[in-house]
Structure formats: C-alpha cells, structure tokens
C-alpha atoms as a PDB file:
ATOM      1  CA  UNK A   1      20.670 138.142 239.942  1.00  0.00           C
ATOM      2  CA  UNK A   2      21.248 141.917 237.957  1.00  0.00           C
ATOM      3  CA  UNK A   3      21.390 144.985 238.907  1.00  0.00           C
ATOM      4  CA  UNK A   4      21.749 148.086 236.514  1.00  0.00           C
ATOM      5  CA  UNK A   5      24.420 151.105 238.210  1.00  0.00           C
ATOM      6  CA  UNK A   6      23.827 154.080 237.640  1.00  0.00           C
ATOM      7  CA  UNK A   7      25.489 154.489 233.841  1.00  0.00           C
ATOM      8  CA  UNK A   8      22.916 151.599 232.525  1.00  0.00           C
ATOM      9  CA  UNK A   9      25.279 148.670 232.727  1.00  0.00           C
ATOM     10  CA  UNK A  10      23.827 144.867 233.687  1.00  0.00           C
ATOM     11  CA  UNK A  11      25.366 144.226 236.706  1.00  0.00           C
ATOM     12  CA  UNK A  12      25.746 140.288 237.217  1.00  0.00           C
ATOM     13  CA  UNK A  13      25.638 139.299 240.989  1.00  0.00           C
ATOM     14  CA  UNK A  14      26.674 135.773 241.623  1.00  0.00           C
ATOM     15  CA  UNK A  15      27.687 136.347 245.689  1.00  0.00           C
ATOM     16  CA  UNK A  16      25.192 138.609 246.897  1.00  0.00           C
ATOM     17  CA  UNK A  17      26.716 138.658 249.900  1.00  0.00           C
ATOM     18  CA  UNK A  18      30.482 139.644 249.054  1.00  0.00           C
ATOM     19  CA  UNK A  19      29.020 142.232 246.464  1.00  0.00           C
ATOM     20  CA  UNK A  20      27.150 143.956 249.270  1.00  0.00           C
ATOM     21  CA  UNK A  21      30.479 143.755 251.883  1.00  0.00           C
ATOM     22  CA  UNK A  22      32.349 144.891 249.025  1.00  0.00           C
ATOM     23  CA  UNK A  23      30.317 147.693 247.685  1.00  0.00           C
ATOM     24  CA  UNK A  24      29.973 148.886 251.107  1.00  0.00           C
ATOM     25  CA  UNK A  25      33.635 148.978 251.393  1.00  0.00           C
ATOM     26  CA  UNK A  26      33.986 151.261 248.729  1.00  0.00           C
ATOM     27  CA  UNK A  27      31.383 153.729 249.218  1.00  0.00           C
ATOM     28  CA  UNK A  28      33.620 155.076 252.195  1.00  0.00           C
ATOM     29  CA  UNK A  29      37.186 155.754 250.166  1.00  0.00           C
ATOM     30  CA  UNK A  30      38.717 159.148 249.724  1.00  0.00           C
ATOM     31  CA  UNK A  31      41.624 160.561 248.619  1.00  0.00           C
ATOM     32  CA  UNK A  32      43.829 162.674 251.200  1.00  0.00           C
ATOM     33  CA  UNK A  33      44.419 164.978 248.584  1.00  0.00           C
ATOM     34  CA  UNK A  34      41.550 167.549 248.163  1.00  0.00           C
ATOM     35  CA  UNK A  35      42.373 167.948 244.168  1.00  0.00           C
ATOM     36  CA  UNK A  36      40.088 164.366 243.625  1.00  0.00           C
ATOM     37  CA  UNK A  37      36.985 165.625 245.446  1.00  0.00           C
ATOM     38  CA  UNK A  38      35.095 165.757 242.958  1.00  0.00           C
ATOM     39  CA  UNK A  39      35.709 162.193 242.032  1.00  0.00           C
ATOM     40  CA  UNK A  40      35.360 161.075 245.205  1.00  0.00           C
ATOM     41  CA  UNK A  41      31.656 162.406 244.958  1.00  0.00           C
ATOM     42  CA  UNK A  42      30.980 160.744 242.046  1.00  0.00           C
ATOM     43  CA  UNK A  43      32.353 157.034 243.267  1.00  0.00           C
ATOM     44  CA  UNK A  44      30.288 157.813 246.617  1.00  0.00           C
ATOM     45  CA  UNK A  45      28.089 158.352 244.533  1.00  0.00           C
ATOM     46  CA  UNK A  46      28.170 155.255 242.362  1.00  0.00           C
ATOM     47  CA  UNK A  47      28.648 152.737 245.144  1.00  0.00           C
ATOM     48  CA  UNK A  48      25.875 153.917 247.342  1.00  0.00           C
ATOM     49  CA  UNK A  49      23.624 153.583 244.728  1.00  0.00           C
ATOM     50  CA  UNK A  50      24.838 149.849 244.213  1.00  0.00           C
ATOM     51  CA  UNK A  51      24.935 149.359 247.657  1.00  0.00           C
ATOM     52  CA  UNK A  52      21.146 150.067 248.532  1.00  0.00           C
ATOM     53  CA  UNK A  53      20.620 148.114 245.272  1.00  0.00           C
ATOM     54  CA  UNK A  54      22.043 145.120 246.638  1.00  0.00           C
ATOM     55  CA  UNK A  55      20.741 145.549 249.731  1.00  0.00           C
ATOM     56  CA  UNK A  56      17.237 145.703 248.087  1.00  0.00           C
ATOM     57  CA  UNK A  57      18.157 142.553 246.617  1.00  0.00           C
ATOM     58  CA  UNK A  58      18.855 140.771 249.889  1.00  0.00           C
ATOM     59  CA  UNK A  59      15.426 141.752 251.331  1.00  0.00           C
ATOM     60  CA  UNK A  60      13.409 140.325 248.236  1.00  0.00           C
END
C-alpha cells in the first residue's frame, strides 16, 4: 500500500494499522513555546492529511 503526503513523496505503508495509531499521534503535538506556531501548523497540517489518508485506506 502508498500513499503520497502532501509534498509528493510515495509513502510505503507496510502496517496500516501502526501508521494510522502513529500518524494520529502526531497530528496532536505542540510546542509550549509560542515562537514554533507556525510549525506546529504546518506538521498539523501534514499529519492530518496522512491521517485521513490512511484512514481512507482502511475503509477500501
């Protein structure tokens, strides 16, 4: 199974099911320190858009 993120990179998925605990993991961290909001937007981003990849995945 593939996936492409958001940049255009081939994602190979060989655990669907870690991938999706995992990406759903990271979708929710922050830094404490306001100066890396702005990259925190980007990797929530990122990972919600793998997440409901994955998840669209596990429902074919």
């Amino acid at each position: 199974m593939k996936i492409i993120d958001l940049e255009g990179k081939e994602i190979a998925v060989t655990d669907l099911s870690l991938a999706i605990l995992q990406a759903d993991d990271y979708r929710h961290y922050r830094h404490s320190n306001a100066e890396f909001a702005e990259f925190d937007d980007k990797q929530r981003r990122y990972w919600e858009d793998i997440y409901q990849k994955l998840l669209k995945l596990k429902n074919e």
